[in-house]
Protein backbone atom coordinates (compact mmCIF):
# COMPACT_ATOMS: atom_id res chain seq x y z
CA UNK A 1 52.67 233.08 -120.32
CA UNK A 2 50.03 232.38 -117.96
CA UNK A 3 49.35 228.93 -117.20
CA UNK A 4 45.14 227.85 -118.28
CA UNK A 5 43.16 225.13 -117.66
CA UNK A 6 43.19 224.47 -121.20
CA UNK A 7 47.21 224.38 -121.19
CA UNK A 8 47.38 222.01 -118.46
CA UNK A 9 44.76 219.77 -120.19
CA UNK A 10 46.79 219.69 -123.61
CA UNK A 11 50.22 219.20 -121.63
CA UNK A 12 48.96 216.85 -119.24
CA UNK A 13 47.18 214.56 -122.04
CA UNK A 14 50.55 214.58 -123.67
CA UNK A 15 52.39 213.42 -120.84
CA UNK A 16 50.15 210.89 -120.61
CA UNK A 17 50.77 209.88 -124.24
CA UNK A 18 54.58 209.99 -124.29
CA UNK A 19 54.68 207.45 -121.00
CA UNK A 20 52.08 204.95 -122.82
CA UNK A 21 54.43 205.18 -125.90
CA UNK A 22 57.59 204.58 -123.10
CA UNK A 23 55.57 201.69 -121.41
CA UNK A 24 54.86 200.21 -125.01
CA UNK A 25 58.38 200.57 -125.95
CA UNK A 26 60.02 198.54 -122.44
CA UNK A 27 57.34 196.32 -123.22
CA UNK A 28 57.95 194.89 -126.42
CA UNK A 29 60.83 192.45 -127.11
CA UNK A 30 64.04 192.78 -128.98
CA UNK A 31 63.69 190.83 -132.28
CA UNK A 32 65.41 188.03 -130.67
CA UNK A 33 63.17 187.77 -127.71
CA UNK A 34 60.35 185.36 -127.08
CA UNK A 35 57.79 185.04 -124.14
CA UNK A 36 58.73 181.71 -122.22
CA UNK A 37 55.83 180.36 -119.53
CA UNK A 38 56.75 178.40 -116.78
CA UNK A 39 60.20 179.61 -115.62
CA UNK A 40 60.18 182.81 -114.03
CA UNK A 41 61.33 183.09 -110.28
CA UNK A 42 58.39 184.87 -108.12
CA UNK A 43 58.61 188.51 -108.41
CA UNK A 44 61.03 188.09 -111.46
CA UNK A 45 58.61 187.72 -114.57
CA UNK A 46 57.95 190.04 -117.09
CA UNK A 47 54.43 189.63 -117.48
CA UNK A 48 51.59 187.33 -117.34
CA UNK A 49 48.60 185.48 -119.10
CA UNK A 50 45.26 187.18 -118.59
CA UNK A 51 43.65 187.22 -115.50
CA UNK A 52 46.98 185.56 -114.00
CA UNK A 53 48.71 188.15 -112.09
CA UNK A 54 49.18 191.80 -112.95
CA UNK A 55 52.52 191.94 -114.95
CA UNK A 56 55.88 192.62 -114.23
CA UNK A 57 57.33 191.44 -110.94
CA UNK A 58 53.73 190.67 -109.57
CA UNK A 59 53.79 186.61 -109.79
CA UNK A 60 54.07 185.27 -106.14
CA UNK A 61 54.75 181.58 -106.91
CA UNK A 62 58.00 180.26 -108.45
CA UNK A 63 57.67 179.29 -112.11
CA UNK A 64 53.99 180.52 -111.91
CA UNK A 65 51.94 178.75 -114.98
CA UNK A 66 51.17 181.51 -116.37
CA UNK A 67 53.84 184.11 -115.72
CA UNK A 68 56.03 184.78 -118.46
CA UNK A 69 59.86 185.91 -119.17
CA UNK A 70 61.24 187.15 -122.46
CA UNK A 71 64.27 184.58 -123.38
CA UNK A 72 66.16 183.88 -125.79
CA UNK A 73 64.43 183.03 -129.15
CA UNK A 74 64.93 179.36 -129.57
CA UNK A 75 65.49 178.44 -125.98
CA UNK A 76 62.67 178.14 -123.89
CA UNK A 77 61.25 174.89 -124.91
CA UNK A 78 64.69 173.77 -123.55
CA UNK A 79 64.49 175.23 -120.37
CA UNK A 80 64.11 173.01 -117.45
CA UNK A 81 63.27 174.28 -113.86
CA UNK A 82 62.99 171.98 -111.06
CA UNK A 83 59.14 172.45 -109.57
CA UNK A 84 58.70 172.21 -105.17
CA UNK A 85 57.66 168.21 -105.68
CA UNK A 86 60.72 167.86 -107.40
CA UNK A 87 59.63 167.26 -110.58
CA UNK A 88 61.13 168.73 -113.65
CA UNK A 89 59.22 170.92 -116.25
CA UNK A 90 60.42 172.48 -119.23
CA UNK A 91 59.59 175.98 -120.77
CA UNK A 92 56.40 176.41 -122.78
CA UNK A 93 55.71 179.38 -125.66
CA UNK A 94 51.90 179.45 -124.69
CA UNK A 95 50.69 179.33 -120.76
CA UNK A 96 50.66 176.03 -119.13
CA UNK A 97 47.43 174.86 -118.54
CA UNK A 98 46.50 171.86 -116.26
C-alpha cells in the first residue's frame, strides 16, 4: 500500500490523539492522591498554578508557592518544610498566595 498524504494526515492526527490521552492519563492522580502547594523541591514538582512555571520538573525555587506535588490524600496540610529564612511552613491544598 502506498503511503498518501491523506494516510499520513489520518495516522499522524491519531498519534497525536493517543499521546494527549497518555499525557492525560500520567497526569491525573490515583484516587488517593491530592495536589499539595508549597513543598516540592526545585525541579521535583508535578505541576504548577497558572502562569507559575510550566509543569512538571520546571519550578526553580525550593517549595515554590505555587508549584504543586501529588501526596498523599490527607497529608499535606501536615506537611512542614523548613523555608531559606528558616521559617517553617506547612502544606496548602490551594496555591499560597502572599
Amino acid at each position: 500500500m502506498r503511503s498518501t498524504p491523506t494516510n499520513f494526515a489520518l495516522a499522524a492526527a491519531l498519534a497525536a490523539a493517543v499521546g494527549m490521552a497518555t499525557s492525560a492519563a500520567a497526569q491525573a492522580p490515583a484516587a488517593d492522591r491530592e495536589k499539595c502547594y508549597g513543598i516540592a523541591m526545585a525541579g521535583k514538582n508535578d505541576c504548577a498554578s497558572t502562569g507559575n512555571n510550566s509543569c512538571a520538573g520546571t519550578s526553580k525555587a525550593d517549595f515554590d508557592r505555587g508549584a504543586w506535588k501529588y501526596v498523599a490524600t490527607g497529608t499535606c496540610t501536615n506537611m512542614e518544610v523548613t523555608l531559606r529564612d528558616g521559617t517553617k511552613r506547612k502544606g496548602s491544598l490551594q496555591p499560597i498566595r502572599g
